[in-house]
C-alpha atoms as a PDB file:
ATOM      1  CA  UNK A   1     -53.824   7.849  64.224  1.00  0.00           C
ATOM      2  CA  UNK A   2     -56.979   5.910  65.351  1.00  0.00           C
ATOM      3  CA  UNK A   3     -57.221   3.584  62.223  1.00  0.00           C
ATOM      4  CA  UNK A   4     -53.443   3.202  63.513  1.00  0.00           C
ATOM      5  CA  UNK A   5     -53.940   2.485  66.931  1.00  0.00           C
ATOM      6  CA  UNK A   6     -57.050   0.301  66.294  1.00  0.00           C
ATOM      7  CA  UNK A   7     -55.336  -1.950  63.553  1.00  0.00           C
ATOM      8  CA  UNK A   8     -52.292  -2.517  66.000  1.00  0.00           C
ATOM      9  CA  UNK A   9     -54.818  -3.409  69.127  1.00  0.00           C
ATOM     10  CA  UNK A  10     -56.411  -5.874  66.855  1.00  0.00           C
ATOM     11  CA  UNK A  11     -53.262  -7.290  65.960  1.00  0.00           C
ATOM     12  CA  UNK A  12     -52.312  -7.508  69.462  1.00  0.00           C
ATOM     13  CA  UNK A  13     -55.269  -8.942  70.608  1.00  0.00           C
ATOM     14  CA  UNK A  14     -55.199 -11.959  68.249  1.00  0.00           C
ATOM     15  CA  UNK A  15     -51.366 -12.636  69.249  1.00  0.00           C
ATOM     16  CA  UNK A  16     -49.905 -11.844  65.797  1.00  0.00           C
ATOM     17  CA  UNK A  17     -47.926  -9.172  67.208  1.00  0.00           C
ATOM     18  CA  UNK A  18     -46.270  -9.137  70.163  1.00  0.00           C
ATOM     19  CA  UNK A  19     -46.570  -6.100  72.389  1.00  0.00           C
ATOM     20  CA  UNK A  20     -42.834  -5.255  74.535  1.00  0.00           C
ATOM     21  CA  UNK A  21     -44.032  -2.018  75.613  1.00  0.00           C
ATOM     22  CA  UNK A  22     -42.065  -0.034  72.973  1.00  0.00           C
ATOM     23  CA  UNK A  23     -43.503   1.259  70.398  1.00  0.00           C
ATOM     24  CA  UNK A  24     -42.415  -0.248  66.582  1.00  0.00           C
ATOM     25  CA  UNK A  25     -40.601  -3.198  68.823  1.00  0.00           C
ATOM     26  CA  UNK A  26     -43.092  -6.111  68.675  1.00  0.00           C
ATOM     27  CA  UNK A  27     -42.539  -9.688  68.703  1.00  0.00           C
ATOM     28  CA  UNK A  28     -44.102 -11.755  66.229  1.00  0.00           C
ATOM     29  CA  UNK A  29     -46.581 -15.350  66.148  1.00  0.00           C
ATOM     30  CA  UNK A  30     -45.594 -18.256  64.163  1.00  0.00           C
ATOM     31  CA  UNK A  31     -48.584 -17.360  61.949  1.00  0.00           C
ATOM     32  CA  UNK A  32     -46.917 -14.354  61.481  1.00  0.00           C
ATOM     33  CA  UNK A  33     -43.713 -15.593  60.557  1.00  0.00           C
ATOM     34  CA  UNK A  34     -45.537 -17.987  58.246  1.00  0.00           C
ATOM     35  CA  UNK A  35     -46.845 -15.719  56.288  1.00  0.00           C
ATOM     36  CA  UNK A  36     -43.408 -13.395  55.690  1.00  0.00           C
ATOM     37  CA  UNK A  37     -42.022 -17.220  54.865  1.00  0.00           C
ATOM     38  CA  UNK A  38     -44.522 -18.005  52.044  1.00  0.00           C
ATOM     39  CA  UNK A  39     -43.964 -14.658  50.710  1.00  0.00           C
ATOM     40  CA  UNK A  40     -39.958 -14.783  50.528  1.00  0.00           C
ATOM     41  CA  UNK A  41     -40.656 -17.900  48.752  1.00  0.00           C
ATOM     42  CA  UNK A  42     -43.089 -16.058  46.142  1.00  0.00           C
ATOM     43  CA  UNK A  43     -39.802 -13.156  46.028  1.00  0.00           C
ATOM     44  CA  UNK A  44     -37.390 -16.487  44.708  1.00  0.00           C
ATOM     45  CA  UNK A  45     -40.230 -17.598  42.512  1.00  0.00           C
ATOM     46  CA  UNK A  46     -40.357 -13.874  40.538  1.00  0.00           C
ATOM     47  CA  UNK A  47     -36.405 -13.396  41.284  1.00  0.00           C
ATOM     48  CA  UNK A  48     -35.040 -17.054  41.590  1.00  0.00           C
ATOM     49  CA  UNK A  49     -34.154 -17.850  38.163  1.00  0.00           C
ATOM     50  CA  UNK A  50     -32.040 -14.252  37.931  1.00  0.00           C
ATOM     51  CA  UNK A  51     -29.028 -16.344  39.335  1.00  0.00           C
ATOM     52  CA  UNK A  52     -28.268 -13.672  42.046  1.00  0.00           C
ATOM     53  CA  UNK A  53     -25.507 -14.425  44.913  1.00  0.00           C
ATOM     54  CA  UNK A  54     -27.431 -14.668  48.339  1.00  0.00           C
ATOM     55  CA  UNK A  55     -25.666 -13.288  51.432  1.00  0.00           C
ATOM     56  CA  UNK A  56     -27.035 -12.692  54.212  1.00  0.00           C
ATOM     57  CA  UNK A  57     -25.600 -10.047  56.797  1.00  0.00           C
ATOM     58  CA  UNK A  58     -26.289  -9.743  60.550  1.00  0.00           C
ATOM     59  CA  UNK A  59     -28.267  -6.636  61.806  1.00  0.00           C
ATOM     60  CA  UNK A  60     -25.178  -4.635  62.851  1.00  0.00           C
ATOM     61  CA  UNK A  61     -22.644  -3.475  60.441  1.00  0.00           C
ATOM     62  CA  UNK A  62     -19.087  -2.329  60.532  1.00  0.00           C
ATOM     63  CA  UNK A  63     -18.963   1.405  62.337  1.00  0.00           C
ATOM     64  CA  UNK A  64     -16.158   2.723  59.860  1.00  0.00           C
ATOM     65  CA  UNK A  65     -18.259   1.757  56.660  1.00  0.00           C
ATOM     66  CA  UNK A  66     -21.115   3.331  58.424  1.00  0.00           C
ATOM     67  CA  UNK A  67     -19.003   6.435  58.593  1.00  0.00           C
ATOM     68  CA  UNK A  68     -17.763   6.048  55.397  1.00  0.00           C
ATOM     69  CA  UNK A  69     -21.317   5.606  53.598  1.00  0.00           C
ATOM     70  CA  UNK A  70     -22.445   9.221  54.654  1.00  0.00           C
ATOM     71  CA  UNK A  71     -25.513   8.360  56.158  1.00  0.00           C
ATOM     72  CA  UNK A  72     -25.564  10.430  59.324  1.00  0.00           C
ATOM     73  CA  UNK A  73     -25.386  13.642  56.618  1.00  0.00           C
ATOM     74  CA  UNK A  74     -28.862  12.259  55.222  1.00  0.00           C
ATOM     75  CA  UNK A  75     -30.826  10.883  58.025  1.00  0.00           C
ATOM     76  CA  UNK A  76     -29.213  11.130  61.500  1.00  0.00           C
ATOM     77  CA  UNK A  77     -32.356  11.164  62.846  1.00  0.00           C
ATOM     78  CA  UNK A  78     -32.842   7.355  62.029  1.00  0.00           C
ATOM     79  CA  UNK A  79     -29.612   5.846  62.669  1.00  0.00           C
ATOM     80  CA  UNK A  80     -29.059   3.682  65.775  1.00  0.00           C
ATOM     81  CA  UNK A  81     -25.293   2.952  67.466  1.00  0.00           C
ATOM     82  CA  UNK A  82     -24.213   0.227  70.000  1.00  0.00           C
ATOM     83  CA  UNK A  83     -22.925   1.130  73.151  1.00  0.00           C
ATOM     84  CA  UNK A  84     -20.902  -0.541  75.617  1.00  0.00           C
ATOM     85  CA  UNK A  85     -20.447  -0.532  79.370  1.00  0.00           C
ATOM     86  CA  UNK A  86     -16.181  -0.192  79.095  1.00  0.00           C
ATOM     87  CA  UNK A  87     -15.111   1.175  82.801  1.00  0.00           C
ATOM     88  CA  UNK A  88     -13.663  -0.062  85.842  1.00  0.00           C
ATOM     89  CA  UNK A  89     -15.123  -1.686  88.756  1.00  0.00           C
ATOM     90  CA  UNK A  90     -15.477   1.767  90.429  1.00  0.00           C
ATOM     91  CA  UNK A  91     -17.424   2.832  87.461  1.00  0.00           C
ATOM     92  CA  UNK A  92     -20.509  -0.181  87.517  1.00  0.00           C
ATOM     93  CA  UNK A  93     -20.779   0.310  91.391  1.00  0.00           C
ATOM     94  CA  UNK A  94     -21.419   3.808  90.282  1.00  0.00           C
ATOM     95  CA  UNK A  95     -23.534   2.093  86.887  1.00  0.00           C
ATOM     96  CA  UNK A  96     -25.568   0.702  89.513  1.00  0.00           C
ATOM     97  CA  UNK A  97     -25.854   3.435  92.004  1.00  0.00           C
ATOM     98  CA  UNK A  98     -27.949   4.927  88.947  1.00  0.00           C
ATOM     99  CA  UNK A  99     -30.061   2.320  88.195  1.00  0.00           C
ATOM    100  CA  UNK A 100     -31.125   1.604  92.254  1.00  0.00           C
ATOM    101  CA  UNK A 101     -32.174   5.128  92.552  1.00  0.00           C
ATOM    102  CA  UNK A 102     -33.427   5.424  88.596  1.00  0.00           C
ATOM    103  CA  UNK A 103     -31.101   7.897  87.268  1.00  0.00           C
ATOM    104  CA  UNK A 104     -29.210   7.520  83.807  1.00  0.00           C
ATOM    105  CA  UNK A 105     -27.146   4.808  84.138  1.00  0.00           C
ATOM    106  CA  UNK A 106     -25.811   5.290  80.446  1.00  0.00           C
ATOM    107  CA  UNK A 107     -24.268   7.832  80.750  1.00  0.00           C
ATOM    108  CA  UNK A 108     -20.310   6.307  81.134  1.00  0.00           C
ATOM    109  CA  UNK A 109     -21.628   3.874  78.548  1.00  0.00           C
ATOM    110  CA  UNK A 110     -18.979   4.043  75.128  1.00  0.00           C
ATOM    111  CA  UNK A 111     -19.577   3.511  71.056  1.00  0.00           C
ATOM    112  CA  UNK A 112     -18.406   0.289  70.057  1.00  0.00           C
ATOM    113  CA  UNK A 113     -17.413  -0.699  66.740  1.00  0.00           C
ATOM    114  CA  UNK A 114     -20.995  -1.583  65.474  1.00  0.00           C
ATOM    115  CA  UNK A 115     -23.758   0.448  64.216  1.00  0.00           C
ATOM    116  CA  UNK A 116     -27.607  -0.909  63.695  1.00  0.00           C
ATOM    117  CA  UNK A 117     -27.695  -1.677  59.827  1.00  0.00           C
ATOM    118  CA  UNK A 118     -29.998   1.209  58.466  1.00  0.00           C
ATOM    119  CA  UNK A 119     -30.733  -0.982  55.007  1.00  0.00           C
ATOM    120  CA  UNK A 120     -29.962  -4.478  54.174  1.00  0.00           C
ATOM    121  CA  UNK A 121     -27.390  -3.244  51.218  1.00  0.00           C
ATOM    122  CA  UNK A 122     -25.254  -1.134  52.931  1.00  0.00           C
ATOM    123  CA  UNK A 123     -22.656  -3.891  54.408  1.00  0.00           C
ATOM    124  CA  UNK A 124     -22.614  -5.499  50.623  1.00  0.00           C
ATOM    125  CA  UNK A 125     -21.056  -2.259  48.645  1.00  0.00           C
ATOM    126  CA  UNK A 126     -17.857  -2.708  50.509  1.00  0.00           C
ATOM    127  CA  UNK A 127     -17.671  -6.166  50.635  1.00  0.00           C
ATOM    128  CA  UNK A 128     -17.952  -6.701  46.591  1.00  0.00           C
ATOM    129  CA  UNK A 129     -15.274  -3.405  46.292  1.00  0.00           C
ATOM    130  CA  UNK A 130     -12.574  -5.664  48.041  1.00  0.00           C
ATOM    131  CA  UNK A 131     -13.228  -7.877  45.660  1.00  0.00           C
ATOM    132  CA  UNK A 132     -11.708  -6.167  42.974  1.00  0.00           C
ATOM    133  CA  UNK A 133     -13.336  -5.391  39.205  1.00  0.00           C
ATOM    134  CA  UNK A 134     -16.983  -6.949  38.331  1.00  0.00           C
ATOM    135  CA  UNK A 135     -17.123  -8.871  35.554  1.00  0.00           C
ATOM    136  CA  UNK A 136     -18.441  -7.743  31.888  1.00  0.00           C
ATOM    137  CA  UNK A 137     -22.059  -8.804  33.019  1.00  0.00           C
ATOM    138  CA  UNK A 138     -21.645  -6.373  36.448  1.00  0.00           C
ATOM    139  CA  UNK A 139     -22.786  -8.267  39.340  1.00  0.00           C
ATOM    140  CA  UNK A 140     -26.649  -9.415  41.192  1.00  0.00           C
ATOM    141  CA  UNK A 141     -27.121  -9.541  44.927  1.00  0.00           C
ATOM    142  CA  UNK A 142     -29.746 -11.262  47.135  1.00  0.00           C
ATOM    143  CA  UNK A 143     -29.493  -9.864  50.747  1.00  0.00           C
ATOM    144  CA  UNK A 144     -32.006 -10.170  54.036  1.00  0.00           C
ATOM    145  CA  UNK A 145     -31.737  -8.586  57.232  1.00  0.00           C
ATOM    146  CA  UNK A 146     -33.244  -6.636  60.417  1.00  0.00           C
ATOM    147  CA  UNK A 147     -32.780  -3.194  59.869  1.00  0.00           C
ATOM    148  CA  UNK A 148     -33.228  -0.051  62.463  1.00  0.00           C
ATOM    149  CA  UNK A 149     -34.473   3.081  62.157  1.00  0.00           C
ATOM    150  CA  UNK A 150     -35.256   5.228  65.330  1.00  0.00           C
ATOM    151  CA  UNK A 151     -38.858   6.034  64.278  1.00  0.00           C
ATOM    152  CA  UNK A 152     -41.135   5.054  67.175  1.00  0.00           C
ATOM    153  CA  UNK A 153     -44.987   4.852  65.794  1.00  0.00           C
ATOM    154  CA  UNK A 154     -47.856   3.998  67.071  1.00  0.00           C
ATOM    155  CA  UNK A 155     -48.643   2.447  63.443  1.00  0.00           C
ATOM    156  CA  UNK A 156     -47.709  -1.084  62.845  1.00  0.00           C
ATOM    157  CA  UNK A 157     -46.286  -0.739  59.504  1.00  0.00           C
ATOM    158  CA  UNK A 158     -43.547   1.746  60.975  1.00  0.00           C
ATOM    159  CA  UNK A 159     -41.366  -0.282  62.755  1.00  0.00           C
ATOM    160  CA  UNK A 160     -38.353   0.701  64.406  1.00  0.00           C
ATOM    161  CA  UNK A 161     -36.361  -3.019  63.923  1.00  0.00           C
ATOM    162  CA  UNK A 162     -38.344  -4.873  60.695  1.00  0.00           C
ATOM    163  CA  UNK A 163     -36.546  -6.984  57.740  1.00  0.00           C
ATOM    164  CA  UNK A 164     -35.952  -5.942  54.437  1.00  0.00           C
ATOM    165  CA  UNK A 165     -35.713  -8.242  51.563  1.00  0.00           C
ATOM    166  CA  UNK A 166     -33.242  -6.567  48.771  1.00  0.00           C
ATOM    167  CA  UNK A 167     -31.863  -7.277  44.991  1.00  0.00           C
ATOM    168  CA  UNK A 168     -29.144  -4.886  44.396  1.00  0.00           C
ATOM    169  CA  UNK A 169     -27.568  -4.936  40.637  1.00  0.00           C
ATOM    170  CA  UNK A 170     -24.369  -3.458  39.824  1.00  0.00           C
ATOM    171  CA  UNK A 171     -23.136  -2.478  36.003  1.00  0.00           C
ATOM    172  CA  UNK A 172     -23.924  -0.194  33.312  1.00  0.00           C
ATOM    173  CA  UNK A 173     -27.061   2.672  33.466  1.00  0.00           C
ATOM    174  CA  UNK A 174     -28.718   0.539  31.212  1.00  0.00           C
ATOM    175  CA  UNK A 175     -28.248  -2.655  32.505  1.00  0.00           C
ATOM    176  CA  UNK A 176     -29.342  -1.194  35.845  1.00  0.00           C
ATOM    177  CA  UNK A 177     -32.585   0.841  34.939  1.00  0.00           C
ATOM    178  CA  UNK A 178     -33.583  -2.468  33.074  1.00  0.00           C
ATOM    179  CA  UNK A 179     -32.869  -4.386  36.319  1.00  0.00           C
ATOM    180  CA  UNK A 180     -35.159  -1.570  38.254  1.00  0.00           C
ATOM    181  CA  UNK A 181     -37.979  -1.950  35.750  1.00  0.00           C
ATOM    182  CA  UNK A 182     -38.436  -5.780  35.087  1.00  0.00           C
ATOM    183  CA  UNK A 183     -38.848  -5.110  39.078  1.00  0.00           C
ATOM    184  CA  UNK A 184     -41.601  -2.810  39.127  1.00  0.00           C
ATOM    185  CA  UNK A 185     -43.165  -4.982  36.469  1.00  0.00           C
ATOM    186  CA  UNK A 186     -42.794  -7.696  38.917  1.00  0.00           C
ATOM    187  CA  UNK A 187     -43.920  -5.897  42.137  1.00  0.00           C
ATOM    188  CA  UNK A 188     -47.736  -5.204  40.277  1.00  0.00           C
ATOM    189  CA  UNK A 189     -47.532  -8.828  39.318  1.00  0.00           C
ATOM    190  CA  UNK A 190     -46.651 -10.103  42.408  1.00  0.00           C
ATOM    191  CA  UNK A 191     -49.287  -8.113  44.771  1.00  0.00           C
ATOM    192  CA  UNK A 192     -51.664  -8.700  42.115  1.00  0.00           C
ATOM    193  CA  UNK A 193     -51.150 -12.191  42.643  1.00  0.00           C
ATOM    194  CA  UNK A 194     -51.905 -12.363  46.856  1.00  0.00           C
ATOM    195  CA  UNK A 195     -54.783  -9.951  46.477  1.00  0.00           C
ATOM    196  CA  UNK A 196     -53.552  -6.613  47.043  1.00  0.00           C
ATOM    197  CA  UNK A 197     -54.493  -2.974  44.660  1.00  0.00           C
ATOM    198  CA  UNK A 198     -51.583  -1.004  44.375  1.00  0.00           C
ATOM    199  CA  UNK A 199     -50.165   2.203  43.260  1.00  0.00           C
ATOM    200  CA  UNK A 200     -46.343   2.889  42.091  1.00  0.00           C
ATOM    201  CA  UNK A 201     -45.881   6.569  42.976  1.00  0.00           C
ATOM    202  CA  UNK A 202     -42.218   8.598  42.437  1.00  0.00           C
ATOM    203  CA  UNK A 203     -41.258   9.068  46.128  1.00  0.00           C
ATOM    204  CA  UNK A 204     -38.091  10.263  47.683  1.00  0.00           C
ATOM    205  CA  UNK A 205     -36.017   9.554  51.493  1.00  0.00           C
ATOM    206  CA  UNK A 206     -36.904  11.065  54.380  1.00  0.00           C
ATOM    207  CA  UNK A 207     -33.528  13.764  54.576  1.00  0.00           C
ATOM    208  CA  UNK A 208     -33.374  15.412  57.293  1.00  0.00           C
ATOM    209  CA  UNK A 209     -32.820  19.281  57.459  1.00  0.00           C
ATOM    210  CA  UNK A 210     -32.625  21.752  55.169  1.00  0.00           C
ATOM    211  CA  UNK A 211     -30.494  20.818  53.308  1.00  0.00           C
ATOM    212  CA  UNK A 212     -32.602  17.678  52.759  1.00  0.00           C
ATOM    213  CA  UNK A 213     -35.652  19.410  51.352  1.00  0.00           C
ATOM    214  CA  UNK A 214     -33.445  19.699  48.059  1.00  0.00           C
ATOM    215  CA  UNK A 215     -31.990  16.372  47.941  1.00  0.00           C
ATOM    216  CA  UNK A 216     -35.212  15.298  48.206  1.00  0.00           C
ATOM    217  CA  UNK A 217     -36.736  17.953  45.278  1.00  0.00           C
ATOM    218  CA  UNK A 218     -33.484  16.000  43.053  1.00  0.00           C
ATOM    219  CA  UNK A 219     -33.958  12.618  43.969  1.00  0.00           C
ATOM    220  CA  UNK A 220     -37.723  13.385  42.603  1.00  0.00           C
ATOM    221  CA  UNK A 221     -36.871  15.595  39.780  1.00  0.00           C
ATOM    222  CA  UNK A 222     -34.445  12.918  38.420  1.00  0.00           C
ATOM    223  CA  UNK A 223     -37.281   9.824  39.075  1.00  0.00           C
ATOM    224  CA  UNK A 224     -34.637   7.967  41.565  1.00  0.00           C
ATOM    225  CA  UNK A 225     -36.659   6.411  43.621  1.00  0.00           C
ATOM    226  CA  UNK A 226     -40.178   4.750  42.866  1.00  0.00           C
ATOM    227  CA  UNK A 227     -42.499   3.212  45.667  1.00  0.00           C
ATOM    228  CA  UNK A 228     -45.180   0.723  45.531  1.00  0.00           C
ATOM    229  CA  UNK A 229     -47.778   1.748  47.911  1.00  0.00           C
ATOM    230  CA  UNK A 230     -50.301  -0.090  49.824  1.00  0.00           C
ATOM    231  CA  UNK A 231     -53.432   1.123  52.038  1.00  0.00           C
ATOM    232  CA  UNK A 232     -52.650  -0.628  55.102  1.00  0.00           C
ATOM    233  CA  UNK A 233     -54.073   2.043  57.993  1.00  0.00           C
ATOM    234  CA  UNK A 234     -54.874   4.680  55.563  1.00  0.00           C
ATOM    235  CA  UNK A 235     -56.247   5.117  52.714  1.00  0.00           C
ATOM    236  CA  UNK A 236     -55.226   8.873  52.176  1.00  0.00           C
ATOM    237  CA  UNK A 237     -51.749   7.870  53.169  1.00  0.00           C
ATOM    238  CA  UNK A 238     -50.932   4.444  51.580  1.00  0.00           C
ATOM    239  CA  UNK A 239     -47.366   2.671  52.779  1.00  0.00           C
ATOM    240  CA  UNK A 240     -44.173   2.014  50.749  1.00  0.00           C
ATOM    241  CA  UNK A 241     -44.504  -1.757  50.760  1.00  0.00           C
ATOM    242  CA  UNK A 242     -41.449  -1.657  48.067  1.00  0.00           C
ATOM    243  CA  UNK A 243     -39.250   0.690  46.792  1.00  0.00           C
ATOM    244  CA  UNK A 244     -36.821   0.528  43.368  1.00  0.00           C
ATOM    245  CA  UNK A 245     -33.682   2.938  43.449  1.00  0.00           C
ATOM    246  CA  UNK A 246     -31.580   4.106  40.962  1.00  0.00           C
ATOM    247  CA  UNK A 247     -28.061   5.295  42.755  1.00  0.00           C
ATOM    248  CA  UNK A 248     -26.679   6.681  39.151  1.00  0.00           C
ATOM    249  CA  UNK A 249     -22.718   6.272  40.358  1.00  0.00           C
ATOM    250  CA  UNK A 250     -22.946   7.554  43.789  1.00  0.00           C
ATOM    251  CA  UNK A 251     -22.593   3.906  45.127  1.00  0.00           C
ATOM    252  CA  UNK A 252     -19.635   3.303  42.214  1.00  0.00           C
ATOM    253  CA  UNK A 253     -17.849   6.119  43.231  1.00  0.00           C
ATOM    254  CA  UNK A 254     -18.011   6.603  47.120  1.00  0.00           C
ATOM    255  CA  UNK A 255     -16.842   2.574  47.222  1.00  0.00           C
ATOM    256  CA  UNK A 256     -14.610   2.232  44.243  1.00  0.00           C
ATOM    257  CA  UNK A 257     -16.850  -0.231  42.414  1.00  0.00           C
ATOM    258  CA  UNK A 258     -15.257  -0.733  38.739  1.00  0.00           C
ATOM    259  CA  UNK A 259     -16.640  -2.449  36.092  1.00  0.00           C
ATOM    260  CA  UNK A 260     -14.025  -4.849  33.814  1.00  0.00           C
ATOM    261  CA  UNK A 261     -12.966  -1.705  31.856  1.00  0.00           C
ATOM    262  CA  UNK A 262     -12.532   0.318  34.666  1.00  0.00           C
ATOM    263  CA  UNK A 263     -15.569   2.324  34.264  1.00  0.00           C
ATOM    264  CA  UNK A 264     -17.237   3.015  37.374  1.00  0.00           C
ATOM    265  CA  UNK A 265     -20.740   0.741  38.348  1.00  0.00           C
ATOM    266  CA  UNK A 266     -24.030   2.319  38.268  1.00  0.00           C
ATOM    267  CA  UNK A 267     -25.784   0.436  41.266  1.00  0.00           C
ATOM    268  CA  UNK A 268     -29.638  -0.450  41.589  1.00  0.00           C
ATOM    269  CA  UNK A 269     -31.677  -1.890  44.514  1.00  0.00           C
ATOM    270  CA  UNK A 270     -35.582  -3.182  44.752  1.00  0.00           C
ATOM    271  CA  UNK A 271     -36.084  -3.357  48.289  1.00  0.00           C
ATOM    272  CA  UNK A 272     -39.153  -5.367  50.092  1.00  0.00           C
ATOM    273  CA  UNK A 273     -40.906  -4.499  53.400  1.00  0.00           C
ATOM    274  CA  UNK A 274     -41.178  -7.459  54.682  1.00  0.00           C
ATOM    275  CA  UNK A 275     -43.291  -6.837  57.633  1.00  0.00           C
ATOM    276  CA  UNK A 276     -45.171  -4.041  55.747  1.00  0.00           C
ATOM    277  CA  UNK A 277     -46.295  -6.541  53.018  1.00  0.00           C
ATOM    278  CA  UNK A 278     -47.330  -9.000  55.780  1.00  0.00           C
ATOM    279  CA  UNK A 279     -49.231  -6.124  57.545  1.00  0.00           C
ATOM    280  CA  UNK A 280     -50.789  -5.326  53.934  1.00  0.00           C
ATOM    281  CA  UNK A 281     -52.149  -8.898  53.680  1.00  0.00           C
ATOM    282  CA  UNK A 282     -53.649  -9.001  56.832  1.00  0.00           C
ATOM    283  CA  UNK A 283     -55.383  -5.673  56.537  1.00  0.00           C
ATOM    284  CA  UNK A 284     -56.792  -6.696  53.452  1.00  0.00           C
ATOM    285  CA  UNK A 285     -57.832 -10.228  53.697  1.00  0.00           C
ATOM    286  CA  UNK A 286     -58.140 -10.798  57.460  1.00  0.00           C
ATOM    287  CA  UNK A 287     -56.275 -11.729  60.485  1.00  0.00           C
ATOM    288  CA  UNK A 288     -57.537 -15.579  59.761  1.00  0.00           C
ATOM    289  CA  UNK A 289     -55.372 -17.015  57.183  1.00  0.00           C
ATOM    290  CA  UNK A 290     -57.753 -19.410  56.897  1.00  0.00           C
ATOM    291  CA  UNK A 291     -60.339 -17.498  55.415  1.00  0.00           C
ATOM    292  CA  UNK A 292     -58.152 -15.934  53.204  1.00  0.00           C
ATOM    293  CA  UNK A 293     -59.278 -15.977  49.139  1.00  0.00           C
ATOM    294  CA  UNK A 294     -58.239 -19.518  47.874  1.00  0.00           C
ATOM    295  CA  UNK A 295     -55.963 -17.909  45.269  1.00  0.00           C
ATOM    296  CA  UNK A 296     -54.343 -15.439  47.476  1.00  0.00           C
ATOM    297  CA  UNK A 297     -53.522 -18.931  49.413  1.00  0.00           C
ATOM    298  CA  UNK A 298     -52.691 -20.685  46.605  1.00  0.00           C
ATOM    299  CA  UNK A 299     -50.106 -18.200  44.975  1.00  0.00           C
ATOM    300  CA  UNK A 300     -48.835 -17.948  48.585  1.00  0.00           C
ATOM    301  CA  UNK A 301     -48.752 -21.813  49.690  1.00  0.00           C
ATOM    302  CA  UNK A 302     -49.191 -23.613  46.551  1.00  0.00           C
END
């Protein structure tokens, strides 16, 4: 916790973050931002020539296909709703009865029809289903957004709002698994490239209850989910800066996503911390960009 606490005052204290008072809700600097630019553009370098479809979804997503994706049976410890003040004019004299005298002015406050996007896929798998059958060659999707997950931390790489950076392939097991490994390949290659040692570990999500501890013991067992891992503010305890998922069917059948035969999709993702990467480069090479290594500049801004 102190290597925690320590790395996040020094990146308060030379403005990269932003401190709001909550913690894992930080603004960022321009140098900051800079940095998470350069390496997006190092992602289309590795991933450009792929030909995926780029969409880009806000950071709230559509409360039925929330519902629908099952994710408050896995982690409803992380999800995040939006609520809305929906009463009469009785009710906010009443709203703000509470907040002059600081009691819980939420309270009367109602679930609206959007939910904080948990993952940057999870508003694509029903969009592509309406579209009817993939094609023979299955489909490739480039997606960025802010994603939530009610986690507050005192570490830095443990946000509660960050971005994730995703390539999700849909098609046959093969075509898939190759799609996850020409990724991992590309993950060493890539950190390798800006400077950074790294270890690709089997790893599984953080389920919540009982139930979760064997979901978890599957996921592993089966080798469905892979992280690359980063020292960052420990070295005992190095973070997921990556992850590459294999979702067998699930995805294919929970959404109805058919391949031109009619066969059900496998579905794939390689996700990318953004901020965690950022964080990762910073803890490694300095909070000066300018005295970065040359080639950890150069691979970064050319």
């Amino acid at each position: 916790m102190d290597m925690q606490t320590s790395f996040l005052d020094r990146l308060f204290e030379s403005g990269l973050l932003i401190d709001t008072g909550i913690d894992g809700l930080y603004g960022r600097s321009g140098q900051f931002e800079d940095v998470i630019a350069a390496f997006e553009r190092l992602i289309d370098t590795f991933g450009g020539s792929d030909g995926a479809e780029a969409m880009r979804f806000p950071p709230g997503m559509n409360r039925a296909f929330f519902e629908k994706s099952g994710y408050m049976k896995s982690f409803p410890q992380l999800a995040g709703t939006v609520h809305s003040f929906c009463g009469s004019e009785l009710d906010h004299v009443s709203l703000l009865q509470c907040m002059e005298v600081g009691e819980d002015w939420t309270k009367g406050q109602e679930a609206t029809d959007i939910v904080l996007t948990p993952a940057a896929c999870y508003p694509l798998y029903p969009t592509i289903a309406k579209r009817g059958n993939l094609p023979k060659t299955g489909g490739l999707f480039d997606l960025q957004s802010y994603c939530f997950r009610h986690e507050p931390s005192k570490d830095p790489a443990r946000q509660q709002l960050f971005r994730m950076r995703e390539y999700v392939c849909m098609g046959t097991e093969l075509h898939v698994t190759d799609f996850r490994q020409r990724w991992m390949d590309r993950g060493v290659e890539m950190m390798k490239a800006v400077g950074l040692e790294v270890t690709i570990d089997v790893a599984n999500d953080p389920f919540f209850g009982r139930a979760g501890k064997m979901l978890a013991n599957n996921q592993r067992d089966q080798n469905l989910k892979f992280e690359l891992l980063i020292p960052i503010t420990s070295a005992a305890n190095p973070t997921a800066c990556m992850s590459f998922n294999y979702h067998q069917d699930a995805f294919g059948t929970k959404w109805g996503l058919n391949l031109e035969d009619g066969s059900v999709a496998h579905t794939a993702c390689v996700g990318f911390g953004l901020e965690r990467i950022a964080l990762a480069l910073f803890h490694h090479h300095g909070l000066d960009v300018k005295q970065w290594p040359a080639s950890v500049r150069k691979a970064l801004w050319g």
